[in-house]
Protein backbone atom coordinates (compact mmCIF):
# COMPACT_ATOMS: atom_id res chain seq x y z
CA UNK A 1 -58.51 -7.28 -34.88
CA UNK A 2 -54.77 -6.17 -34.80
CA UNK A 3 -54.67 -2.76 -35.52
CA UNK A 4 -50.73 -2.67 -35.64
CA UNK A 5 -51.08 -5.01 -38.53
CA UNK A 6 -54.55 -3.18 -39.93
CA UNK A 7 -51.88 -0.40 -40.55
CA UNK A 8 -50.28 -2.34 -43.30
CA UNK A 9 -53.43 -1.99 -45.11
CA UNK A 10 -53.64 1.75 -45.78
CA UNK A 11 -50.87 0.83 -48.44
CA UNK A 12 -53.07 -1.09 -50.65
CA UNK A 13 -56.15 -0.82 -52.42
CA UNK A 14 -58.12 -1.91 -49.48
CA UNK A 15 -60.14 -4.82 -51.19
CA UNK A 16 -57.25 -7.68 -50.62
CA UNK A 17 -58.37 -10.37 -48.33
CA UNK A 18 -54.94 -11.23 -47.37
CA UNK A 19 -51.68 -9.27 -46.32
CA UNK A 20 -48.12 -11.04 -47.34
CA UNK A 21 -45.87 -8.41 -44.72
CA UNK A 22 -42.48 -8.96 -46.78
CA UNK A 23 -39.41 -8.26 -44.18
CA UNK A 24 -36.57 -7.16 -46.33
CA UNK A 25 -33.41 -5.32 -46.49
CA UNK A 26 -31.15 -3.97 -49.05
CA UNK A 27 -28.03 -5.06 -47.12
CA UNK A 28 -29.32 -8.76 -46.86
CA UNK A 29 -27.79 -11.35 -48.84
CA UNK A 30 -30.67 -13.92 -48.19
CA UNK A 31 -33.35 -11.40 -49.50
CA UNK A 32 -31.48 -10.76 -52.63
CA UNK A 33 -31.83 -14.96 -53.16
CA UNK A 34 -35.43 -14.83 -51.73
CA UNK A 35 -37.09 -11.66 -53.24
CA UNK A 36 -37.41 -12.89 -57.18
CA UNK A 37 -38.81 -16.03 -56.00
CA UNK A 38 -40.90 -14.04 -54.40
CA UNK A 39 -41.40 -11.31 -57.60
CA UNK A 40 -41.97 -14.29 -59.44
CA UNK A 41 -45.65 -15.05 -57.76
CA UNK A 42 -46.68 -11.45 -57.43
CA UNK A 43 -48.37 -11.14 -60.18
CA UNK A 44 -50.63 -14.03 -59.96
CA UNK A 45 -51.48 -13.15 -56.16
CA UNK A 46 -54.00 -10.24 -57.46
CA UNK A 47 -56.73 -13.22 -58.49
CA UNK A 48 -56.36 -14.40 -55.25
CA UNK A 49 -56.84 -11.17 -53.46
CA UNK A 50 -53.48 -11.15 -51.90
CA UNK A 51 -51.01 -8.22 -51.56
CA UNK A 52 -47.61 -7.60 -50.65
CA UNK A 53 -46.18 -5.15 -48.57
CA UNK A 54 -42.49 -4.36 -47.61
CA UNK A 55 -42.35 -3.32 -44.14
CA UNK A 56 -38.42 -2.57 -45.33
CA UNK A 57 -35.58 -3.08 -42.38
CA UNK A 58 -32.55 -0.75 -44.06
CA UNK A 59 -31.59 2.13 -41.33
CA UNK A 60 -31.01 4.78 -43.15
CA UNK A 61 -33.66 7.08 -45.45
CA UNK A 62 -31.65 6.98 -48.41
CA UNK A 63 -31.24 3.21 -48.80
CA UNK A 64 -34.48 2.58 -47.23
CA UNK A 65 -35.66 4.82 -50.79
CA UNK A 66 -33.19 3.22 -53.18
CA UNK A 67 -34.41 -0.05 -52.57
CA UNK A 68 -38.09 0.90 -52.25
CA UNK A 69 -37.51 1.96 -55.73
CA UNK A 70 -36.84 -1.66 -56.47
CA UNK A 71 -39.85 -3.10 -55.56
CA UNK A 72 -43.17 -3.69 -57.43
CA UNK A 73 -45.69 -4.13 -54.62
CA UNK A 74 -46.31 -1.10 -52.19
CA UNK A 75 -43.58 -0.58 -49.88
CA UNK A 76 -44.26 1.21 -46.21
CA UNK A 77 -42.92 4.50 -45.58
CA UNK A 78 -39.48 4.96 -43.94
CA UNK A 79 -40.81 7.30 -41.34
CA UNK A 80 -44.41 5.27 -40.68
CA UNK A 81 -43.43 4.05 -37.16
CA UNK A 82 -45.55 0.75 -37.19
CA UNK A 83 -42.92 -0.43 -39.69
CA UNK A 84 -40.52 -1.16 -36.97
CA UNK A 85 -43.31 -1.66 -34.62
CA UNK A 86 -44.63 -4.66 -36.38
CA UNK A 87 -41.39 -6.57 -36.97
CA UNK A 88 -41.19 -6.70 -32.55
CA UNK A 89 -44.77 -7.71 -32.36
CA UNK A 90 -44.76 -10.50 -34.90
CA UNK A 91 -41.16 -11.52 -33.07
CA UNK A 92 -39.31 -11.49 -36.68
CA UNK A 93 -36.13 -12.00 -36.02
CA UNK A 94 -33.93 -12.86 -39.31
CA UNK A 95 -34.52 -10.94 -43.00
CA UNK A 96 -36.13 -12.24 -44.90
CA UNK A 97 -39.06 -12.78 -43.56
CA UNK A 98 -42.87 -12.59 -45.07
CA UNK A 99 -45.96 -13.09 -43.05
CA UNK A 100 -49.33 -13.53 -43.96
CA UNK A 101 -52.46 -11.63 -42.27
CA UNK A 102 -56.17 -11.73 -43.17
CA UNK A 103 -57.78 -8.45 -43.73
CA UNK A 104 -58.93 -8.14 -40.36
CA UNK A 105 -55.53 -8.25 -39.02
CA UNK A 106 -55.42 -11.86 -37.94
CA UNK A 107 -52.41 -14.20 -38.30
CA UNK A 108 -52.34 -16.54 -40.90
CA UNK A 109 -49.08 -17.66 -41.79
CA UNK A 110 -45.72 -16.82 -40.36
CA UNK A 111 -43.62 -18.60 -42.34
CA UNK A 112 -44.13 -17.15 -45.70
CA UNK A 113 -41.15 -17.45 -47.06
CA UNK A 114 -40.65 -21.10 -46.67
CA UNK A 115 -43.96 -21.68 -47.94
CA UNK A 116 -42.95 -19.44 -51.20
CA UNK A 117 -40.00 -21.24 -51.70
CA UNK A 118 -41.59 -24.57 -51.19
CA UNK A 119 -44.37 -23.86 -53.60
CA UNK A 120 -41.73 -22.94 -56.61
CA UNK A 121 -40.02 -25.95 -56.01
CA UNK A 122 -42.58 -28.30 -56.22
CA UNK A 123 -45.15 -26.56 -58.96
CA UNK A 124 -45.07 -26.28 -62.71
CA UNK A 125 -43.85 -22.48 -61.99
CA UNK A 126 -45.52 -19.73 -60.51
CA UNK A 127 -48.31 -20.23 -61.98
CA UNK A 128 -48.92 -22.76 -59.95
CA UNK A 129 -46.96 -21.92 -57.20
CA UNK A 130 -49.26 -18.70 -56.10
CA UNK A 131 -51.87 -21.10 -56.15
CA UNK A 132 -50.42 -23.69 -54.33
CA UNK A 133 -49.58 -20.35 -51.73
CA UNK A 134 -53.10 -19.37 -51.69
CA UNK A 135 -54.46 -22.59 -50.92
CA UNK A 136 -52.43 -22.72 -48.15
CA UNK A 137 -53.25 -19.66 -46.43
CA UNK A 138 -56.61 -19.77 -47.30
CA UNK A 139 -57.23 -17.18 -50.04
CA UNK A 140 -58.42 -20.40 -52.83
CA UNK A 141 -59.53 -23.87 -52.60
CA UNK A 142 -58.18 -27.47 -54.08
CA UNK A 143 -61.08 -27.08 -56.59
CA UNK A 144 -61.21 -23.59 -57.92
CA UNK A 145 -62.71 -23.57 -61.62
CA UNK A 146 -60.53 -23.13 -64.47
CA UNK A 147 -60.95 -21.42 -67.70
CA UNK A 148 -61.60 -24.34 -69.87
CA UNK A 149 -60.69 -22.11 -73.00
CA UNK A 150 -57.46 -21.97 -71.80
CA UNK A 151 -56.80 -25.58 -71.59
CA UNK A 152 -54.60 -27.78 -73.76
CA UNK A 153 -56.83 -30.64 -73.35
């Protein structure tokens, strides 16, 4: 188990079975593209027991709050040290950036974000596209049930 990465996990609820460590920045023209693709599966992530966590990159307190204050998933603290910590270990080098963990700490996914945007652009929405995501990094399978009140057909 990682414990640099188990750190992530004291800023969620604890019961996820997967980690999504969202690399971000206020000054980054590439996350402002990226991060409502991204805030479009959030919400369907919780069925899949997946969470999101910014491990944010701005330098300085005050934009490092004013963006937090965008976000809707928990967002690490400016002055929590394994913040900066994690982005050398998991060698991230460019913004944005999302990685996926398993609740013991192991790697799942690095490339998070292409598998986001890949997802959106070849479901139904993101609907589909978080499960297409969880499938892929292991949080659901091909043939989950489905709520059969729900259906059309």
């Amino acid at each position: 188990m990682d414990t640099l990465i188990q750190q992530v996990r004291k800023y969620t609820i604890g019961n996820e079975n997967i980690v999504a460590i969202y690399f971000s920045a206020s000054y980054c023209k590439w996350c402002t593209t990226f991060t409502p693709q991204l805030r479009s599966v959030y919400p369907y992530f919780n069925e899949y027991g997946i969470e999101i966590v910014l491990a944010g990159s701005d330098k300085t307190e005050d934009s490092y709050a004013e963006y937090a204050n965008q976000q809707i998933w928990p967002v690490m603290s400016f002055d929590d040290s394994s913040r900066m910590e994690l982005r050398k270990h998991l060698n991230i080098k460019t913004i944005p950036a999302l990685v996926f963990v398993s609740a013991d700490g192991q790697l799942i996914d690095m490339n998070g974000r292409n598998l986001v945007v890949k997802a959106l652009e070849e479901s139904y929405g993101p609907i589909d596209a978080a499960k297409a995501i969880a499938i892929e990094v292991g949080a659901a399978t091909h043939n989950m049930d489905y709520d059969s009140d729900d259906s059309d057909f």
